[in-house]
C-alpha atoms as a PDB file:
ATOM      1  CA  UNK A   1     -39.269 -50.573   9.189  1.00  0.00           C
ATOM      2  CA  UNK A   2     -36.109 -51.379  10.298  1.00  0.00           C
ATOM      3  CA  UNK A   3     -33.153 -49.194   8.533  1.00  0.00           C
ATOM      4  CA  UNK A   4     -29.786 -50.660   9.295  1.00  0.00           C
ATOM      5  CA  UNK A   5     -27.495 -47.611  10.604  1.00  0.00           C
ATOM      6  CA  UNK A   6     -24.548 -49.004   8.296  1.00  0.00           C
ATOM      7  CA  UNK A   7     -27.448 -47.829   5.268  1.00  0.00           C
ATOM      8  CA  UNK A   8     -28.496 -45.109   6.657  1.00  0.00           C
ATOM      9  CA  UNK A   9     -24.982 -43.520   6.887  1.00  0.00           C
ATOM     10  CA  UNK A  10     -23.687 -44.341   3.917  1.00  0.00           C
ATOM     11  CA  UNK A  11     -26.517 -43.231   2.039  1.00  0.00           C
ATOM     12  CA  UNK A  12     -25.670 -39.960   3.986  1.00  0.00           C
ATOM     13  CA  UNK A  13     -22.353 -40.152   2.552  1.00  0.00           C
ATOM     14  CA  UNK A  14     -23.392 -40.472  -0.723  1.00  0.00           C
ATOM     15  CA  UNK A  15     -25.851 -37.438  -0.262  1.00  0.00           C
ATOM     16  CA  UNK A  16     -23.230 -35.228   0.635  1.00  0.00           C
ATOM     17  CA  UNK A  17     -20.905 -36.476  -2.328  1.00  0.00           C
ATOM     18  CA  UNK A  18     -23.812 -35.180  -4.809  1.00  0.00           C
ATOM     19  CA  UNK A  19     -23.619 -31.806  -3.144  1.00  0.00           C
ATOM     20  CA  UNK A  20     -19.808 -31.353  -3.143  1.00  0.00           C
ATOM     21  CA  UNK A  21     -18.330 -32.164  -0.028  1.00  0.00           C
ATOM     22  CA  UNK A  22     -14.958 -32.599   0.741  1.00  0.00           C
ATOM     23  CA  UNK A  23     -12.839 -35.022   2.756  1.00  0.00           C
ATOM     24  CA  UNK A  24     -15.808 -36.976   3.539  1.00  0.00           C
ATOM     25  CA  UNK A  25     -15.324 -39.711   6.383  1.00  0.00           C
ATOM     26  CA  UNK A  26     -17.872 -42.013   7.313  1.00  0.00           C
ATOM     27  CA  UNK A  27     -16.204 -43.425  10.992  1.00  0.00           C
ATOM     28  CA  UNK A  28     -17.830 -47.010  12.592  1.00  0.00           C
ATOM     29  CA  UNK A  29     -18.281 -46.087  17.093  1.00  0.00           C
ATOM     30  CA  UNK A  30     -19.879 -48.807  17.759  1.00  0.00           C
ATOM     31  CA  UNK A  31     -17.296 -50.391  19.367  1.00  0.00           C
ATOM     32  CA  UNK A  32     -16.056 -47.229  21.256  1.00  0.00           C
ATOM     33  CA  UNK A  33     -19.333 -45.306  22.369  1.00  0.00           C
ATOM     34  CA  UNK A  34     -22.587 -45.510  23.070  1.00  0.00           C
ATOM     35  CA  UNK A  35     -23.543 -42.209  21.438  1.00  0.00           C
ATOM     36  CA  UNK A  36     -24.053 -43.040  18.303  1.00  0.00           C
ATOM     37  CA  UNK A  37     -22.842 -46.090  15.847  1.00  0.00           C
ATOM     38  CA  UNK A  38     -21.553 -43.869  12.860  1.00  0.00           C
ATOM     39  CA  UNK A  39     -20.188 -40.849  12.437  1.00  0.00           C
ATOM     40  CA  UNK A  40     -20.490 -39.058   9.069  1.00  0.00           C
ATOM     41  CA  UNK A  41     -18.468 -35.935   8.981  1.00  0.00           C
ATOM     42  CA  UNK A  42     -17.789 -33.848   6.171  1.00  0.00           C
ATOM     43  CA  UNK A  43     -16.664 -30.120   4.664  1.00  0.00           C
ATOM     44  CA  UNK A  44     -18.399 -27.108   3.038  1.00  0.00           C
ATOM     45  CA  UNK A  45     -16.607 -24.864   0.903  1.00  0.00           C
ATOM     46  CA  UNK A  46     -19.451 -21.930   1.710  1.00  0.00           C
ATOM     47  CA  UNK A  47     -22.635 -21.343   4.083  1.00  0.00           C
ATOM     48  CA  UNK A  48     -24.582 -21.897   0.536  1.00  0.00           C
ATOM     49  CA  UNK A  49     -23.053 -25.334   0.214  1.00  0.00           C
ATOM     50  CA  UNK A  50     -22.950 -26.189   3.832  1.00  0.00           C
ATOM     51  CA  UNK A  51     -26.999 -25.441   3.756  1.00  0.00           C
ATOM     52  CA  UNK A  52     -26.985 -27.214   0.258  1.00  0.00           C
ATOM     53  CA  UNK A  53     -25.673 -30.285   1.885  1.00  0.00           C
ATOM     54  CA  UNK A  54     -27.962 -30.051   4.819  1.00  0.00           C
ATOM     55  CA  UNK A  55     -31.182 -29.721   2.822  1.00  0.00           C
ATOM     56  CA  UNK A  56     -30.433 -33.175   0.750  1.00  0.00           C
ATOM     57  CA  UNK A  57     -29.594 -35.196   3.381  1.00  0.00           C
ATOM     58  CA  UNK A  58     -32.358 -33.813   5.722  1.00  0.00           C
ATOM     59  CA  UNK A  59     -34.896 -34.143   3.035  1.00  0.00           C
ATOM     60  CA  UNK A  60     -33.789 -37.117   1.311  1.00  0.00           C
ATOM     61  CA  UNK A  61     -33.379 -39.656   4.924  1.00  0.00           C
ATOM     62  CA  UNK A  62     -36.840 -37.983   5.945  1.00  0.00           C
ATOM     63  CA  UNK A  63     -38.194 -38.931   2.228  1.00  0.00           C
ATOM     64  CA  UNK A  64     -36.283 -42.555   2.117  1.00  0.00           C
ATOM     65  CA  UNK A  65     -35.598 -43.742   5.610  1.00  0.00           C
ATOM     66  CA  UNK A  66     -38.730 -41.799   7.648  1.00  0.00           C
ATOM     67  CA  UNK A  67     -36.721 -40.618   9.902  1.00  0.00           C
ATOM     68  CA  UNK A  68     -36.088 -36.690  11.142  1.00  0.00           C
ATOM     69  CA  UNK A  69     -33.399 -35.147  12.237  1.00  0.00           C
ATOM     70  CA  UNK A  70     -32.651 -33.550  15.003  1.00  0.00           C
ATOM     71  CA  UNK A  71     -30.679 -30.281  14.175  1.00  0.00           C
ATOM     72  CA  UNK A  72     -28.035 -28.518  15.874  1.00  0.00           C
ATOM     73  CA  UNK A  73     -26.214 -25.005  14.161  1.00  0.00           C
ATOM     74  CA  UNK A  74     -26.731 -23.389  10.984  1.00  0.00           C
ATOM     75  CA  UNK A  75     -24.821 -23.059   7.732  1.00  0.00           C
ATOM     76  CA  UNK A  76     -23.771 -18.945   9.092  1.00  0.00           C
ATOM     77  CA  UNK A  77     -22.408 -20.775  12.053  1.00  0.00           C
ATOM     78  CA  UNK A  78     -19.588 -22.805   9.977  1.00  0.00           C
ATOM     79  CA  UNK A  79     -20.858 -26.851  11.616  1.00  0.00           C
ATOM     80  CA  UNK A  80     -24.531 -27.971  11.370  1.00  0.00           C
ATOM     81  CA  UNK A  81     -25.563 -31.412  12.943  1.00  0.00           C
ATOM     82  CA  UNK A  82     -27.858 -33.561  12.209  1.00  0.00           C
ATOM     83  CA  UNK A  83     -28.810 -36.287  14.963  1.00  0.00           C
ATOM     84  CA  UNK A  84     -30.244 -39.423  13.723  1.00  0.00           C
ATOM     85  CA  UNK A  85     -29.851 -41.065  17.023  1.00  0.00           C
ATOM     86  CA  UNK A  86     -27.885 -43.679  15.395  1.00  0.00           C
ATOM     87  CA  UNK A  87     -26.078 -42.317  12.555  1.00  0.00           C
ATOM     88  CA  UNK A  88     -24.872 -38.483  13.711  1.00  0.00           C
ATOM     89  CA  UNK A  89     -23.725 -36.376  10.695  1.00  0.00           C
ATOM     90  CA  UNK A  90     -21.712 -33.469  11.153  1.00  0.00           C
ATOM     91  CA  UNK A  91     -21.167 -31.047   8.243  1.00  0.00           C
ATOM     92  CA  UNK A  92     -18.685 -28.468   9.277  1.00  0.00           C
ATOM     93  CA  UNK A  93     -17.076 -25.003   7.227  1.00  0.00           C
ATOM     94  CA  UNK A  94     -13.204 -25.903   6.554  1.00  0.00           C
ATOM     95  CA  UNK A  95     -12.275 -23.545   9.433  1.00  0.00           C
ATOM     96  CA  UNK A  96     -14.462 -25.338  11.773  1.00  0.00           C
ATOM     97  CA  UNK A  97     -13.558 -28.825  10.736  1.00  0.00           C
ATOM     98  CA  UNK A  98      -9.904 -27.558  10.864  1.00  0.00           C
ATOM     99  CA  UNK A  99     -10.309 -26.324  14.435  1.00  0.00           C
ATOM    100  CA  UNK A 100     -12.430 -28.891  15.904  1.00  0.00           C
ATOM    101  CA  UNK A 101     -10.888 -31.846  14.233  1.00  0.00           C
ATOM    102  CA  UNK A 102     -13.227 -34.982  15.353  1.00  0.00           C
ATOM    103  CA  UNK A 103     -11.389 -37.464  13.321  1.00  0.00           C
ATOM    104  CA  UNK A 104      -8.075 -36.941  15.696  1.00  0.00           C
ATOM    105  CA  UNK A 105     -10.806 -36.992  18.827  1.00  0.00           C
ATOM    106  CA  UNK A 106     -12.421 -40.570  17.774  1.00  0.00           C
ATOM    107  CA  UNK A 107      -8.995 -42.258  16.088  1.00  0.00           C
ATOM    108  CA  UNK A 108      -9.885 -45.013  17.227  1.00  0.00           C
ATOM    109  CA  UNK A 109     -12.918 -45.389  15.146  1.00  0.00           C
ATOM    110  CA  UNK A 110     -12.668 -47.726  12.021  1.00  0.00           C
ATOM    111  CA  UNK A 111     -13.141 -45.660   8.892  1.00  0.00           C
ATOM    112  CA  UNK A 112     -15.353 -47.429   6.476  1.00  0.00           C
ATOM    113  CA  UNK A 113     -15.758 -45.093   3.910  1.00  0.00           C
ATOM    114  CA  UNK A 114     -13.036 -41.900   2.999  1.00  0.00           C
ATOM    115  CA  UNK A 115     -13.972 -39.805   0.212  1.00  0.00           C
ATOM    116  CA  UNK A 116     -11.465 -37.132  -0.419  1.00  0.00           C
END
């Protein structure tokens, strides 16, 4: 089957939304890189919800789409990312996304989808 990466991230978007997340941007690369066509990238307030968030959108992609993650971090380590080859989804603690700040590092990405 054939998932469309536009789907497949913004289902990841809407995943994290039912968990909480803040200041969730879903950003379009694939006119700037070759590592991935979507960025999703978004905030937990706690290592609970930043594990919360990675559980439902691990489980729920595997579940709808068939496809596995490759994983990178853990909730204690404040940014956990999971690599869909595709669609890359980054789910960072507020200090993290704060410090790391990916949106100012790909501005030149379209968003498609903000979710404050």
């Amino acid at each position: 089957m054939i998932i469309e990466s536009s789907t497949l991230a913004r289902r990841a978007v809407e995943l994290a939304e039912d968990k909480q997340a803040s200041d969730i941007v879903m950003l379009d690369l694939q006119k700037l890189s070759a590592v991935a066509d979507y960025f999703v990238i978004c905030t937990g307030e706690s290592d609970r919800q930043l594990k919360a968030i990675v559980d439902s959108i691990d489980e729920t992609i595997g579940r709808e789409f068939g496809r596995d993650a490759r994983i990178e971090g853990t909730p204690d380590t404040g940014w956990v990312l999971l690599d869909y080859g595709d669609v890359v989804v980054h789910i960072f603690s507020v200090a993290l996304r704060d410090f790391y700040r990916l949106e100012r590092l790909w501005s030149k990405a379209t968003p498609v989808v903000v979710v404050q």
